[in-house]
C-alpha atoms as a PDB file:
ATOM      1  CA  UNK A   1     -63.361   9.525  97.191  1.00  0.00           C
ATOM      2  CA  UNK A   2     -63.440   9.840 100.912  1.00  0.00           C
ATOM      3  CA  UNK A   3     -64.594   6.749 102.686  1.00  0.00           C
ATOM      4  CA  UNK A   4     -64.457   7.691 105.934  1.00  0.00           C
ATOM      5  CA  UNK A   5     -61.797  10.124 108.266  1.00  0.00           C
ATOM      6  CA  UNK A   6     -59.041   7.747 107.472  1.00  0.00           C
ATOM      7  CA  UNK A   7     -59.845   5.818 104.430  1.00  0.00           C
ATOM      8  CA  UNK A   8     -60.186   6.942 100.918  1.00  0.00           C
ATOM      9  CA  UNK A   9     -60.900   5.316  97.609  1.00  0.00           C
ATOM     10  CA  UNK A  10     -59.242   6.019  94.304  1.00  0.00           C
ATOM     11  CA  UNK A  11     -60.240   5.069  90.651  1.00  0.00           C
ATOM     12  CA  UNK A  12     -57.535   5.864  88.417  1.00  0.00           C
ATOM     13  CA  UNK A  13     -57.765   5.745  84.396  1.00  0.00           C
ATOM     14  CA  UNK A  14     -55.502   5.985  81.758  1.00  0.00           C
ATOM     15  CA  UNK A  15     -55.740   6.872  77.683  1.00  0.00           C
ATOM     16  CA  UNK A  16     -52.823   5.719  76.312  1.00  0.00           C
ATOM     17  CA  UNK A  17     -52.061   7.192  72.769  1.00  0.00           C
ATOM     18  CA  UNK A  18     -49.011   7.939  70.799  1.00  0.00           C
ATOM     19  CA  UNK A  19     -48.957  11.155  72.955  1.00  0.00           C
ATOM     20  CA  UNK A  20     -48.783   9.768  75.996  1.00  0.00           C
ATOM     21  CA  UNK A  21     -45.534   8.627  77.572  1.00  0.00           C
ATOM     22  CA  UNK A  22     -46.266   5.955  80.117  1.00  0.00           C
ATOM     23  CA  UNK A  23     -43.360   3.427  81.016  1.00  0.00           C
ATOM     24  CA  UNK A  24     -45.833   0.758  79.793  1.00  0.00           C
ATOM     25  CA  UNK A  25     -48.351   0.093  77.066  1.00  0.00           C
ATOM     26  CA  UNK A  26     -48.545  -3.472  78.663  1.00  0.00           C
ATOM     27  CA  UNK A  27     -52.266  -3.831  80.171  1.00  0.00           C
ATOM     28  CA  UNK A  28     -50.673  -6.501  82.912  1.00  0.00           C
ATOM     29  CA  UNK A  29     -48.783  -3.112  84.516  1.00  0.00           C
ATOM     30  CA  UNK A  30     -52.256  -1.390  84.822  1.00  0.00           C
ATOM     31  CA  UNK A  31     -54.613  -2.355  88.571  1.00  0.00           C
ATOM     32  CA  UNK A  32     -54.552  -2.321  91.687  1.00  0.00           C
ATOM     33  CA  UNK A  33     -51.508  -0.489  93.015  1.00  0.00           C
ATOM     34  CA  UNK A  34     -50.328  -0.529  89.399  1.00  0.00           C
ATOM     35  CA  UNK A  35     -50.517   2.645  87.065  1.00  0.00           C
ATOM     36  CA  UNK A  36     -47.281   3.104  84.756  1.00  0.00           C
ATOM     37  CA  UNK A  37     -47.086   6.825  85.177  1.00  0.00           C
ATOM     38  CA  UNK A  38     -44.380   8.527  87.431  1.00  0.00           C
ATOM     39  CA  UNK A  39     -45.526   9.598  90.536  1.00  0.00           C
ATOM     40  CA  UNK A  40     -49.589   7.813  90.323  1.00  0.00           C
ATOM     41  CA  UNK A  41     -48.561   4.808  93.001  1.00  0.00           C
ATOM     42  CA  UNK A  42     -46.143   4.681  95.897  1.00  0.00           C
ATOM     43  CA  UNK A  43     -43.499   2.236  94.238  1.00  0.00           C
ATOM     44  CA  UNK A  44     -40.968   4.392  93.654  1.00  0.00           C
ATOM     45  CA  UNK A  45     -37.613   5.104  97.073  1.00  0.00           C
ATOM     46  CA  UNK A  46     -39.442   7.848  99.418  1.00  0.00           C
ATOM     47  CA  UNK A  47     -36.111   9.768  98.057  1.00  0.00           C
ATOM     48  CA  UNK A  48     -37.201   9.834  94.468  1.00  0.00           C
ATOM     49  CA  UNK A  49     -40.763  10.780  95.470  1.00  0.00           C
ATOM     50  CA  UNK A  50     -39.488  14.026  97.432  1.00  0.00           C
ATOM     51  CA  UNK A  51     -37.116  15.078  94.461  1.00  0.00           C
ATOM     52  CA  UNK A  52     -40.184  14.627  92.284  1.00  0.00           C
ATOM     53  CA  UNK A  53     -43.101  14.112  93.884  1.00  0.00           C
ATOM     54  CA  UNK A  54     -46.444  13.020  92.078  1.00  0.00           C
ATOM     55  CA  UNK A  55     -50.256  12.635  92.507  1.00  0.00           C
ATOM     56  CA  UNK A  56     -49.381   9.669  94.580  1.00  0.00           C
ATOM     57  CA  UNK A  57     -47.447  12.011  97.054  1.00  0.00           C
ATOM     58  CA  UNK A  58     -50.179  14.540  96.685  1.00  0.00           C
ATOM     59  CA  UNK A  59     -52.966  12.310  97.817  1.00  0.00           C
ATOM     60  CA  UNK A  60     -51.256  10.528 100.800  1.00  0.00           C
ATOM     61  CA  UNK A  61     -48.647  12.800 102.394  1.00  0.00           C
ATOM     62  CA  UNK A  62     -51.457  15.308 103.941  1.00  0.00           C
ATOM     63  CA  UNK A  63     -52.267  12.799 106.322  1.00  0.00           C
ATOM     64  CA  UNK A  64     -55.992  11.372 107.543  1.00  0.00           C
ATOM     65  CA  UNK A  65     -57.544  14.688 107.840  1.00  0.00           C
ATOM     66  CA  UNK A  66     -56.229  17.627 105.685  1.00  0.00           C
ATOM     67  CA  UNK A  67     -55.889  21.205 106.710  1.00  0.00           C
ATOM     68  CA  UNK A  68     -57.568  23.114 104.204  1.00  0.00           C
ATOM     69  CA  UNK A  69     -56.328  26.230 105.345  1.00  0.00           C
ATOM     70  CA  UNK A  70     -52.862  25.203 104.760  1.00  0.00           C
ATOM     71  CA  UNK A  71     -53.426  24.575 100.495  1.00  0.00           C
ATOM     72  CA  UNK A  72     -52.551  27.376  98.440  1.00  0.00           C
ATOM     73  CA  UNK A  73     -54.772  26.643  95.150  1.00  0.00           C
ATOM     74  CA  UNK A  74     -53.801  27.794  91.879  1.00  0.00           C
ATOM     75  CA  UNK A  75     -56.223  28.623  88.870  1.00  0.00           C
ATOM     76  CA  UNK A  76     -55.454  25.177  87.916  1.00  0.00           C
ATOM     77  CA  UNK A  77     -57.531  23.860  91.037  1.00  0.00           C
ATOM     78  CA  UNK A  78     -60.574  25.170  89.822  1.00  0.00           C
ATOM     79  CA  UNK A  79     -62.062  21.621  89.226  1.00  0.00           C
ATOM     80  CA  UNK A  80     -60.593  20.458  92.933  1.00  0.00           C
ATOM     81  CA  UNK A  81     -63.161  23.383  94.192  1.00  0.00           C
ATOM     82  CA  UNK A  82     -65.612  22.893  92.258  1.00  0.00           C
ATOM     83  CA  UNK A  83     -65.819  19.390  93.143  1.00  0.00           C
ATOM     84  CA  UNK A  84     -65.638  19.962  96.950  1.00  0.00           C
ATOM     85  CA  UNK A  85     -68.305  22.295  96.691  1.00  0.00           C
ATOM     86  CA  UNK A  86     -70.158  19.799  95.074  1.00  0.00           C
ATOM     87  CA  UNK A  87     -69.582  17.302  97.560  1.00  0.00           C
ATOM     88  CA  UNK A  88     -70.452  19.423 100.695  1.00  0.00           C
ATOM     89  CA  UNK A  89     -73.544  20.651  99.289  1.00  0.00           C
ATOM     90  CA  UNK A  90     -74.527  16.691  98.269  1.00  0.00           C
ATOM     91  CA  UNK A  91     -73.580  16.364 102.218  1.00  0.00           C
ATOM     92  CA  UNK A  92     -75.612  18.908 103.495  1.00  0.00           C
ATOM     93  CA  UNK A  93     -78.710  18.179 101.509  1.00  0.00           C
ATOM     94  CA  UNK A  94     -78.905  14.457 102.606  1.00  0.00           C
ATOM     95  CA  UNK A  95     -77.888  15.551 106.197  1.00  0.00           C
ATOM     96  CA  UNK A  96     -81.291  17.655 105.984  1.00  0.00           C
ATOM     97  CA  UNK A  97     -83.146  14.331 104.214  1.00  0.00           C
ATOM     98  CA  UNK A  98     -83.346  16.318 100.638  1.00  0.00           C
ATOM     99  CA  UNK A  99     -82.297  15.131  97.711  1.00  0.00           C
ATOM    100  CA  UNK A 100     -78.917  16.294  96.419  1.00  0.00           C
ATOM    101  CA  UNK A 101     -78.535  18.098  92.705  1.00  0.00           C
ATOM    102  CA  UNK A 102     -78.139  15.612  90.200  1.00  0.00           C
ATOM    103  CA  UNK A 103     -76.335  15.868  87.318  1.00  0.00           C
ATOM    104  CA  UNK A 104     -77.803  16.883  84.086  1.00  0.00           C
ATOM    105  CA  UNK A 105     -80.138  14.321  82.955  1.00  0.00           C
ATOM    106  CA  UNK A 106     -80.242  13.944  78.850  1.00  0.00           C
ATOM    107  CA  UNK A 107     -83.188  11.493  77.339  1.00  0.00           C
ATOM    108  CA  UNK A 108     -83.627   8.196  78.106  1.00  0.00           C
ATOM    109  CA  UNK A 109     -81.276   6.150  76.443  1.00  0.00           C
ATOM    110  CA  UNK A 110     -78.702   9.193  75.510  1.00  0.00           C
ATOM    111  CA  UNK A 111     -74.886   8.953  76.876  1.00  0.00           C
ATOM    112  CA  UNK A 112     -74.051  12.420  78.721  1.00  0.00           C
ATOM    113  CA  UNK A 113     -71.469  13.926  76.587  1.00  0.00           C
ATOM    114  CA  UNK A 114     -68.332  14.282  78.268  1.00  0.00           C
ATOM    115  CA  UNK A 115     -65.110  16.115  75.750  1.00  0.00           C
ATOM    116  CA  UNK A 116     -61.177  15.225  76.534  1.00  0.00           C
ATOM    117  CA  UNK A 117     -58.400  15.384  73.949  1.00  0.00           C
ATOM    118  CA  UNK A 118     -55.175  16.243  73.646  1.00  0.00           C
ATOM    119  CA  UNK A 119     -53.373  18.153  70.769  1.00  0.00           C
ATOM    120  CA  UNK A 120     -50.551  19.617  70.292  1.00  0.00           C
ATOM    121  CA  UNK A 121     -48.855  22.627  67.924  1.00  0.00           C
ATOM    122  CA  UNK A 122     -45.644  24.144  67.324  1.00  0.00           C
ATOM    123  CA  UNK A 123     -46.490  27.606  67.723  1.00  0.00           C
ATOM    124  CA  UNK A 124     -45.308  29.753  64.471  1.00  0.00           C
ATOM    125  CA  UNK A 125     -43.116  32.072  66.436  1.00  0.00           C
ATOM    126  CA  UNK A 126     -41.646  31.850  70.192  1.00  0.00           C
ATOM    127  CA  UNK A 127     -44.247  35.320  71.235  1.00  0.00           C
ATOM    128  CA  UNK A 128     -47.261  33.359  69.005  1.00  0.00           C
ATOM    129  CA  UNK A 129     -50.703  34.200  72.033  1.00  0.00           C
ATOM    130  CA  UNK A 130     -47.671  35.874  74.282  1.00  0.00           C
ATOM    131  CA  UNK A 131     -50.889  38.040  74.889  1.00  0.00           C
ATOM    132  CA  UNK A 132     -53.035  37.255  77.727  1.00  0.00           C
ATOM    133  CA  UNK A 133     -56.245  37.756  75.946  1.00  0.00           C
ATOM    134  CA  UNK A 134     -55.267  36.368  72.678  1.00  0.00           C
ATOM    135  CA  UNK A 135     -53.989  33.160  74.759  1.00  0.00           C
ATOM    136  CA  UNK A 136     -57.766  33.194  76.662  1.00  0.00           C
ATOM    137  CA  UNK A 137     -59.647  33.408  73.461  1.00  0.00           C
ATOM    138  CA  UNK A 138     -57.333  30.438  71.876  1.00  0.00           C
ATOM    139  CA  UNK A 139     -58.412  28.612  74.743  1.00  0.00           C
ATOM    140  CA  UNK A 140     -61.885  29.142  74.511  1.00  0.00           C
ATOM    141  CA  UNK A 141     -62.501  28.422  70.840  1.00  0.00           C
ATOM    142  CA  UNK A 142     -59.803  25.331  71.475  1.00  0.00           C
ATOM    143  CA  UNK A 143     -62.344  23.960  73.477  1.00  0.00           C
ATOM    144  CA  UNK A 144     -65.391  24.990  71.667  1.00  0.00           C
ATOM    145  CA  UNK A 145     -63.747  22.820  68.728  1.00  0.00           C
ATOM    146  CA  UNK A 146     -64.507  19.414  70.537  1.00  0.00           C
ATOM    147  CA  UNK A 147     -67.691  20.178  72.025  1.00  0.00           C
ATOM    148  CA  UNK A 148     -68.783  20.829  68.009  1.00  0.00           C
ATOM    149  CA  UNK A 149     -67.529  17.594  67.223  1.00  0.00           C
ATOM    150  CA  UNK A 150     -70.238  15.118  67.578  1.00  0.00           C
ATOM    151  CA  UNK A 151     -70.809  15.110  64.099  1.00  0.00           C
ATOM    152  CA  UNK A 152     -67.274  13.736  63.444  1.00  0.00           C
ATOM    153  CA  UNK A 153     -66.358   9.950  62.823  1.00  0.00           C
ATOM    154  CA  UNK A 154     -64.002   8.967  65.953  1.00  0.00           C
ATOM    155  CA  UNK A 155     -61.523   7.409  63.286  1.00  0.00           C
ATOM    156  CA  UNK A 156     -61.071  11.392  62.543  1.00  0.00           C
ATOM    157  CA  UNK A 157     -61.465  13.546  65.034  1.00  0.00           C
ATOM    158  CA  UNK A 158     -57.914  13.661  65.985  1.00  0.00           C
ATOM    159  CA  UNK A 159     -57.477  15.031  62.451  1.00  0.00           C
ATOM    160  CA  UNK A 160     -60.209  16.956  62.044  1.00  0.00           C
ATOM    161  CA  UNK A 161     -59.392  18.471  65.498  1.00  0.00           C
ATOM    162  CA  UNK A 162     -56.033  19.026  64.750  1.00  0.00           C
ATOM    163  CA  UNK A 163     -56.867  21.237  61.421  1.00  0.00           C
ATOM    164  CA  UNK A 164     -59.827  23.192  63.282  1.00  0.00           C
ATOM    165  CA  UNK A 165     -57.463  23.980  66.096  1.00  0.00           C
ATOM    166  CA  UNK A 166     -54.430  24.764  63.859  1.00  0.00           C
ATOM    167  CA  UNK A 167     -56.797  27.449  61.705  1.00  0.00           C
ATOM    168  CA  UNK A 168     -57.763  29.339  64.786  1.00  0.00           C
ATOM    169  CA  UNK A 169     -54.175  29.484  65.896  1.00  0.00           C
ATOM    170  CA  UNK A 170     -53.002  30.649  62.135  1.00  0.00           C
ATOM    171  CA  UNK A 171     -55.689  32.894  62.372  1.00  0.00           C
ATOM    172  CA  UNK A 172     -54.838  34.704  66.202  1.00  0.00           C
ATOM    173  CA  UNK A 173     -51.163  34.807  64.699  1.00  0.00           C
ATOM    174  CA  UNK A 174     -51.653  36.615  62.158  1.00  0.00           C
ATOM    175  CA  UNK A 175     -54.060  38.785  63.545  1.00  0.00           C
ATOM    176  CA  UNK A 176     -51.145  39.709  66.521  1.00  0.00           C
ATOM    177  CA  UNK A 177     -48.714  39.799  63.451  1.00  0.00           C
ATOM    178  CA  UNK A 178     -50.638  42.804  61.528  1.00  0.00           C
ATOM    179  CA  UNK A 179     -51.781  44.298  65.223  1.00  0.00           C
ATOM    180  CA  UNK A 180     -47.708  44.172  65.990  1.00  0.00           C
ATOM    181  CA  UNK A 181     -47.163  45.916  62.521  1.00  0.00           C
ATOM    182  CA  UNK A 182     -49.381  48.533  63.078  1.00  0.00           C
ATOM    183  CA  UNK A 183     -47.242  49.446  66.002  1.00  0.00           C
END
């Protein structure tokens, strides 16, 4: 978060599982200045950083003000945009003394729902979603999957995640399969 023109603050947070691959499950490696993921703090030889540079790099080697019209955003960077939008319109509205959008506000006493996981799958075959719109509509149900979750224990959601996910992959393979046959 931008502090001023040439001072920022940064939160980070970390969900270690057995699919994550930090150099430390230790919670003494975690703070300030710590984070034991490549590439999240400046502690690794300026060398090593250009050879592989990480969010660290990303974050500080613009400089005090950055050029915007230098960036070249991917589809990835959706959220980045989103989130400066955000920010300038929050700007602008309390530069002309209105109140900024808020986020959605749920009943008093109920936790906005917020959905992250992880899973992964061996696809059945090397072209398994090698289709653009099969690989979009994975996606989309993927996701769809945890959002319909809230019903689920949290001692099995990874499992119950896992199988929902797995059926709609089965299910787009062999649909490409018997498409591909048809051929």
């Amino acid at each position: 978060m931008p502090l001023d023109d040439h001072h920022s603050f940064y939160i980070g947070t970390a969900h270690l599982n057995e699919y994550s691959n930090p150099r430390s499950h230790d919670p003494d490696d975690y703070g300030v200045e710590k984070l034991a993921f490549i590439g999240q703090t400046g502690d690794r030889p300026y060398p090593e950083r250009q050879a592989e540079p990480g969010d660290y790099d990303a974050m500080t080697s613009p400089g005090p003000i950055v050029n915007r019209k230098a960036e070249h955003l991917g589809t990835t960077d959706r959220g980045v945009v989103l989130a400066r939008r955000q920010l300038a319109s929050a700007i602008r509205a309390v530069g002309s003394r209105e109140t900024p959008a808020q986020p959605r506000l749920y009943e008093e006493g109920t936790a906005v729902r917020t959905y992250a996981h992880e899973t992964v799958l061996r696809l059945p075959r090397a072209d398994a979603l090698s289709d653009a719109a099969a690989l979009a509509e994975f996606g989309r149900r993927a996701a769809k999957v945890f959002i319909e979750m809230d019903d689920v224990a949290l001692e099995r959601r990874d499992e119950v995640a896992a199988q929902r996910v797995r059926a709609i992959l089965d299910e787009l393979c062999t649909r490409g399969r018997e498409a591909a046959e048809q051929l």
